[in-house]
Protein backbone atom coordinates (compact mmCIF):
# COMPACT_ATOMS: atom_id res chain seq x y z
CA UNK A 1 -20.95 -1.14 63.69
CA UNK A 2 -20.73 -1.12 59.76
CA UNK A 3 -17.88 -3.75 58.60
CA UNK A 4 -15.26 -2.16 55.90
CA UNK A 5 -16.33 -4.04 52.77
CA UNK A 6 -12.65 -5.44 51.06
CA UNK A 7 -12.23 -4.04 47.74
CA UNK A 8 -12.18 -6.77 44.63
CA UNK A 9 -12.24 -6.82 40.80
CA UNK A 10 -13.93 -8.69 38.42
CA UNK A 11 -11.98 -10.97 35.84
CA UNK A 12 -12.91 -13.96 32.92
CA UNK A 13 -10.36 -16.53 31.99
CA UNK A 14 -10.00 -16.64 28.56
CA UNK A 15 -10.61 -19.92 27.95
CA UNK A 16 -12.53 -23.24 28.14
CA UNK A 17 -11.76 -25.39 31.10
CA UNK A 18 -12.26 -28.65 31.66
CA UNK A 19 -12.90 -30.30 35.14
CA UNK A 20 -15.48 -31.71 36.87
CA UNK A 21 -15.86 -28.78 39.82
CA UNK A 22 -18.53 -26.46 39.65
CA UNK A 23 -17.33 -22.92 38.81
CA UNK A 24 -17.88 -19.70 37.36
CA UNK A 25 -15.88 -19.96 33.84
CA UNK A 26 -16.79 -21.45 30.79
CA UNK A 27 -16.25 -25.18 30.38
CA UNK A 28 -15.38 -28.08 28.24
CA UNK A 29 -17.06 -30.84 30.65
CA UNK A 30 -20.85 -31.93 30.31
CA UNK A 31 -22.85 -31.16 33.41
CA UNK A 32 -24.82 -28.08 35.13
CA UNK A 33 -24.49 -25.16 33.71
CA UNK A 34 -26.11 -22.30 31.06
CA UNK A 35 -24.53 -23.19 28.02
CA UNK A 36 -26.79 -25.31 25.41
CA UNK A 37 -24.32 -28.06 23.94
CA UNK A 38 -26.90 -29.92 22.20
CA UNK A 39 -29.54 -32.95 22.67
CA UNK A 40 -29.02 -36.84 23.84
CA UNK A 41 -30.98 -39.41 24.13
CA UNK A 42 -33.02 -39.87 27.39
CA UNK A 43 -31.74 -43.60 27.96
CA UNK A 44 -28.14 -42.51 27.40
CA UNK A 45 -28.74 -39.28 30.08
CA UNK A 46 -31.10 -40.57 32.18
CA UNK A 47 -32.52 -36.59 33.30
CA UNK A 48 -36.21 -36.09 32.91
CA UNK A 49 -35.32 -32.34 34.39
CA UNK A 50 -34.76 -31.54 31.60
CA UNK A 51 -36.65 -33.36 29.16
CA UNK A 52 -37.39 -31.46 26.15
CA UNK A 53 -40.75 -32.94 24.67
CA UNK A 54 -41.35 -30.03 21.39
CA UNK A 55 -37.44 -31.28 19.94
CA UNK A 56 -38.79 -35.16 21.04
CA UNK A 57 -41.74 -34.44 18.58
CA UNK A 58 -39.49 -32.82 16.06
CA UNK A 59 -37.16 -35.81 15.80
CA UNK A 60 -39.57 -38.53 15.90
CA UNK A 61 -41.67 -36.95 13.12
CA UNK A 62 -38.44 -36.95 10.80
CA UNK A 63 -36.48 -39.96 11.81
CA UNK A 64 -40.01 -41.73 12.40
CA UNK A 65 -38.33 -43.53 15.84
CA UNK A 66 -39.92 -43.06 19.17
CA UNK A 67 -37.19 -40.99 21.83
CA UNK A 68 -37.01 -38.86 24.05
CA UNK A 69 -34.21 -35.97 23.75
CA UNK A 70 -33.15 -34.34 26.85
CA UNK A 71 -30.88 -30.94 26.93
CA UNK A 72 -27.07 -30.96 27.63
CA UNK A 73 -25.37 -28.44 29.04
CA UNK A 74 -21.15 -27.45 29.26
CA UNK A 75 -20.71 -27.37 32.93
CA UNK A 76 -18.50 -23.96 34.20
CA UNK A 77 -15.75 -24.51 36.29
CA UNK A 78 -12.93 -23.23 38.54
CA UNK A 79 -9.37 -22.04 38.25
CA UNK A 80 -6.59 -20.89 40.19
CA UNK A 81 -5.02 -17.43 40.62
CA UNK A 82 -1.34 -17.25 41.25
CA UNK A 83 0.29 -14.13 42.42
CA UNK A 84 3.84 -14.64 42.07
CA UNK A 85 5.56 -11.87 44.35
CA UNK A 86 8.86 -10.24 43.68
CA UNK A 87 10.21 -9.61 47.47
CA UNK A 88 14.13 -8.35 46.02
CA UNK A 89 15.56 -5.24 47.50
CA UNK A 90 14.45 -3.48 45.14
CA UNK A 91 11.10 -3.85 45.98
CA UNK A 92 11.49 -2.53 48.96
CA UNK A 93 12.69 1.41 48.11
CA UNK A 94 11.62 4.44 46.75
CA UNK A 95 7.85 4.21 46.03
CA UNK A 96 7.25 0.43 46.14
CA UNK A 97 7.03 -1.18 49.62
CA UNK A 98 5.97 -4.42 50.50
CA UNK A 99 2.98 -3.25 52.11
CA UNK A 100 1.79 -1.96 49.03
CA UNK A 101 2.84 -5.33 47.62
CA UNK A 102 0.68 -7.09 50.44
CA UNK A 103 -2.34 -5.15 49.56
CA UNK A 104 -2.48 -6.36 45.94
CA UNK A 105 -2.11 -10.05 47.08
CA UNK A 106 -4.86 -10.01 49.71
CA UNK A 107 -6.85 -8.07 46.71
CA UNK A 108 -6.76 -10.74 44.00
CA UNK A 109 -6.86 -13.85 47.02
CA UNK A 110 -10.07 -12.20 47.94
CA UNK A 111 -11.27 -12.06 44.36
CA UNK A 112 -10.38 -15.18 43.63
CA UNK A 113 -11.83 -16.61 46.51
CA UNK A 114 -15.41 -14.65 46.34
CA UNK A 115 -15.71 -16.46 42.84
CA UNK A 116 -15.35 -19.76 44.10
CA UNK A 117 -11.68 -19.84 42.47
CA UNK A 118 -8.57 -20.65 44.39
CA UNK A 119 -5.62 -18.71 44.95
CA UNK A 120 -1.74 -19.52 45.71
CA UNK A 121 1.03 -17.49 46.33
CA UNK A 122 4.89 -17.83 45.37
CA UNK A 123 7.29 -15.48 46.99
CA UNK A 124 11.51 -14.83 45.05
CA UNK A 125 13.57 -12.63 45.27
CA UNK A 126 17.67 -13.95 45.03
CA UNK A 127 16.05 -17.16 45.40
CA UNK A 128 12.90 -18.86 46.16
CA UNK A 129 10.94 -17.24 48.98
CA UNK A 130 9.70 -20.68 51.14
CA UNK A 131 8.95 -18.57 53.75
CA UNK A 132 6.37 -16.91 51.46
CA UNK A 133 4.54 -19.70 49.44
CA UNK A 134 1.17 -21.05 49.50
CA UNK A 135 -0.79 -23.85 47.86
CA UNK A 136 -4.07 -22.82 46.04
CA UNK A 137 -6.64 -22.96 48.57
CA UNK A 138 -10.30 -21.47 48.83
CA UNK A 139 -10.46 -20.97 52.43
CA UNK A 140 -11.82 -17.75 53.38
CA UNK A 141 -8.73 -17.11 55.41
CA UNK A 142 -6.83 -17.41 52.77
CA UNK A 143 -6.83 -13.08 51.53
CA UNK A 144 -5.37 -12.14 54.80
CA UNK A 145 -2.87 -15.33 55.39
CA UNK A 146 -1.23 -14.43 52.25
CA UNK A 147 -0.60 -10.73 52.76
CA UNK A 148 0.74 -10.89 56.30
CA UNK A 149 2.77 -13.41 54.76
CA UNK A 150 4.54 -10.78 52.69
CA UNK A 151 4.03 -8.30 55.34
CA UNK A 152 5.90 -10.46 58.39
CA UNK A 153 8.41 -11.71 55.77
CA UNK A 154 12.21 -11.02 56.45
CA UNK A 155 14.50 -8.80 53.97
CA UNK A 156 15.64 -10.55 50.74
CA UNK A 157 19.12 -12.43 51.83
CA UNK A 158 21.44 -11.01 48.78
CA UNK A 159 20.92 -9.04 45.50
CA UNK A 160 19.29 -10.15 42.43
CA UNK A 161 15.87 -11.76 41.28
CA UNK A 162 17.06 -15.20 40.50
CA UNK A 163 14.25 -17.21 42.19
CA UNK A 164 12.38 -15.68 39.40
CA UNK A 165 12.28 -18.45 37.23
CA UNK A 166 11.96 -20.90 40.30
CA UNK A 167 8.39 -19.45 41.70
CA UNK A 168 7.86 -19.82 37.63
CA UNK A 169 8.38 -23.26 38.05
CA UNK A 170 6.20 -24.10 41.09
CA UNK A 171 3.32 -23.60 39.17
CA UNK A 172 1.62 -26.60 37.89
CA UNK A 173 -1.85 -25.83 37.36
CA UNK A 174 -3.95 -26.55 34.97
CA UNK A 175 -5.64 -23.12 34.45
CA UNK A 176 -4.52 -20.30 35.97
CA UNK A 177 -4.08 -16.72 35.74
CA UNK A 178 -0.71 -15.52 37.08
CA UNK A 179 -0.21 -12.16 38.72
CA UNK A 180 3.72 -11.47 38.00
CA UNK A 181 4.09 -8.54 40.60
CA UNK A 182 8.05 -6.53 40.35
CA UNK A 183 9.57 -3.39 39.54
CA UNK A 184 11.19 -5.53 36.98
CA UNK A 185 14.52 -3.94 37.81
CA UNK A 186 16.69 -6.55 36.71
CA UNK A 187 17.72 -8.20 33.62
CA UNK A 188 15.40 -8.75 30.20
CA UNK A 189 16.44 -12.39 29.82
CA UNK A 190 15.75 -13.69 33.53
CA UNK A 191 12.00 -11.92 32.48
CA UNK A 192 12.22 -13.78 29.25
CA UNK A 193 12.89 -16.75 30.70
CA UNK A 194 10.03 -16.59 33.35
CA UNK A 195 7.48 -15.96 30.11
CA UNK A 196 8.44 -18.61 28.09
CA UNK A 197 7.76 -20.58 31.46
CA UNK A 198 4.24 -19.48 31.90
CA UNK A 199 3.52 -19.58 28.50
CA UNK A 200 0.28 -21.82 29.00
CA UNK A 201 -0.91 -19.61 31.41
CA UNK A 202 -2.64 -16.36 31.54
CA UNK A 203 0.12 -13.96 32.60
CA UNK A 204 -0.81 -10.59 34.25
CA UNK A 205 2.32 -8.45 35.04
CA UNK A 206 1.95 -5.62 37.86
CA UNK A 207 4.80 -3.39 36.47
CA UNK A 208 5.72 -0.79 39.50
CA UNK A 209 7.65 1.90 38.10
CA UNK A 210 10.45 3.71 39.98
CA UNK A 211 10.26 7.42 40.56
CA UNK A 212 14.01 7.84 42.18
CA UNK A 213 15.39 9.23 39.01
CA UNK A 214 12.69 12.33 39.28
CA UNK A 215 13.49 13.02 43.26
CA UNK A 216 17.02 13.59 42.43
CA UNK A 217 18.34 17.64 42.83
CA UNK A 218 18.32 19.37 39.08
CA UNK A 219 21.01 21.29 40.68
CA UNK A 220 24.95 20.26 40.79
CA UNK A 221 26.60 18.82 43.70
CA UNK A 222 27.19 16.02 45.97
CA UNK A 223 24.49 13.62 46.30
CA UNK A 224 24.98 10.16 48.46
CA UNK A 225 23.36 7.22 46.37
CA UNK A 226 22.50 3.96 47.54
CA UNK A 227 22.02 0.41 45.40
CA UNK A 228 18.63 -0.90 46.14
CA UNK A 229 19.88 -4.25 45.46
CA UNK A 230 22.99 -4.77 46.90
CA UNK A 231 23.13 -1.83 49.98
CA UNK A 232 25.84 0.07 48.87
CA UNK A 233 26.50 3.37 49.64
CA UNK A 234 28.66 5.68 47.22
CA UNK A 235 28.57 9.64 46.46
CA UNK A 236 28.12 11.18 42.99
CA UNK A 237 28.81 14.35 42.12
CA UNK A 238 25.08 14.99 40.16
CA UNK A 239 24.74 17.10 37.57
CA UNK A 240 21.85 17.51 34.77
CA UNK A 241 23.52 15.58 32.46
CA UNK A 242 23.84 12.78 35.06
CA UNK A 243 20.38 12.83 35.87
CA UNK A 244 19.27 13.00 32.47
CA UNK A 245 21.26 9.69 31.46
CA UNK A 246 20.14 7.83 34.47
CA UNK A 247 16.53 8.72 33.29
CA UNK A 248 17.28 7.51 29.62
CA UNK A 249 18.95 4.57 31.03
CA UNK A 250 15.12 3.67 33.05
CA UNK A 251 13.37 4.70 29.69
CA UNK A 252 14.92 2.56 27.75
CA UNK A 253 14.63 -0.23 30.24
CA UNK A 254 10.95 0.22 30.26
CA UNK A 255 11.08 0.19 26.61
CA UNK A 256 12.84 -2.96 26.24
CA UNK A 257 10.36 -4.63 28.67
CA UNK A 258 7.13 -3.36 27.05
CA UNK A 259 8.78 -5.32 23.41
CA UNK A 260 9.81 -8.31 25.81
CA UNK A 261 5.88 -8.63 26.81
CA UNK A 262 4.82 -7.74 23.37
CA UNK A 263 6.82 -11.25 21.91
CA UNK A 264 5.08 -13.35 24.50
CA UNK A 265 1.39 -11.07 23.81
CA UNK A 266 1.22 -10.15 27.45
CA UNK A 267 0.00 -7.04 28.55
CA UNK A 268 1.50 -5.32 31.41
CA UNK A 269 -0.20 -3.01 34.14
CA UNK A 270 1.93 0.07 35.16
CA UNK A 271 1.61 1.39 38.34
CA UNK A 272 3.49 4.03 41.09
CA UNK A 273 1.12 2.82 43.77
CA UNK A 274 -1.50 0.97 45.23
CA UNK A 275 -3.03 -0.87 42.61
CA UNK A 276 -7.03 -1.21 43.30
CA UNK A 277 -9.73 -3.59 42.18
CA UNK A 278 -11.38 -0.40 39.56
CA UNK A 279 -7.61 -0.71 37.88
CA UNK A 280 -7.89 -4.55 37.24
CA UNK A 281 -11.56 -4.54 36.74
CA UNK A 282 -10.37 -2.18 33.54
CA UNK A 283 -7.91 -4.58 32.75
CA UNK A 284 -9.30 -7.39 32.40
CA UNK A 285 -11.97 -5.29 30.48
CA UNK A 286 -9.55 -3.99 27.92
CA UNK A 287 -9.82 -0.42 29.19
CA UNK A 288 -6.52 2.09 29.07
């Protein structure tokens, strides 16, 4: 029986790191590796692997001494993936569910993890999620841990994303990549906030976009309506005009989040559904 291969994507921190792990990214630290950072003295690096006897010859016929230079090389090394997961009531409507959400977090985990990176996870909605967080780890358990994590977790409590800029502040690593995953439904300056936050760290925000405005009747009449965030129920008389200022009212939103990214040089990923490994694989690639 064939075994269902789990989808991934391929990613490159953008820069050097320094540690003394073994990994896959480029590095400031001296060790193994494939990038040439120059020649040292046998006696200093005692390494005869990689003695290199033609740039020996070379020095001693110019400087006249009598050494032996061996290669150095900047070692690669690890970092750590953070998906920080909105779980608000927002979240959990229209075309955004948390299953959907769970998918994406057992996608990067397992990317993360196949790389030899590690991967944590902070859940928020009105407040810090404890019931959904997770130190970086590598163990191969880790993908599916995570996501039923989000899966088994209960409703958000009350309204609002204010444990936004608490999961912001659980992150302490040194290099990472963070995964900000939300509708973003909520107000610029709590997003603001977050950014300025992560500002030494590689942000990535998953931007799912609400299609509610286009599912409601073009025709007048009586439609019930219900707050995503706080559960209220209320009817509206609709009519075109109604519709078409609720749907300037999300455009300009989105508008005023795309120039909130743009201060901090972050570039969102928009999204109505399942996001997949092809779709970050572009990202991180540059591709529209």
């Amino acid at each position: 029986m064939s075994e269902t291969r789990q989808d991934e994507f391929n990613y490159r921190y953008p820069h050097k790191v320094y540690g003394s792990i073994p990994g896959v990214h480029s590095g400031k630290s001296l060790g193994t590796g494939d990038s040439f950072a120059g020649f040292a003295n046998l006696f200093d690096y005692p390494d005869p692997r990689r003695l290199d006897l033609r740039a020996s010859l070379r020095n001693n016929l110019s400087t006249g001494g009598n050494s032996y230079l061996v290669r150095r090389y900047q070692q690669r090394s690890p970092i750590t993936l953070w998906m920080m997961a909105d779980l608000s009531r927002s979240m959990a409507v229209s075309n955004v569910n948390h299953e959907q959400l769970a998918s994406l977090t057992q996608l990067v985990a397992h990317s993360a993890i196949s790389l030899g990176d590690r991967f944590g996870l902070a859940g928020f909605d009105s407040g810090l999620r404890h019931d959904v967080y997770m130190m970086p780890s590598r163990q191969r358990s880790t993908p599916n841990l995570a996501a039923d994590m989000i899966r088994d977790s209960d409703p958000a409590s009350s309204a609002g994303v204010g444990g936004l800029i608490h999961a912001a502040n659980m992150i302490t690593s040194t290099h990472a990549i963070v995964f900000l995953a939300s509708d973003f439904c909520c107000d610029i300056e709590e997003v603001d906030r977050a950014l300025r936050q992560l500002s030494r760290y590689t942000v990535v925000p998953i931007v799912w976009k609400h299609d509610d405005v286009n599912h409601l009747p073009s025709h007048a009449g009586w439609t019930e309506m219900r707050d995503s965030e706080t559960g209220e129920y209320r009817n509206v008389w609709m009519r075109p005009s109604i519709k078409k200022r609720w749907k300037k009212t999300m455009d300009d939103h989105f508008e005023q989040l795309t120039a909130c990214f743009m201060r901090h040089r972050v570039r969102p990923l928009f999204t109505d559904g399942n996001v997949t490994g092809e779709q970050l694989s572009n990202y991180f690639l540059g591709r529209t």
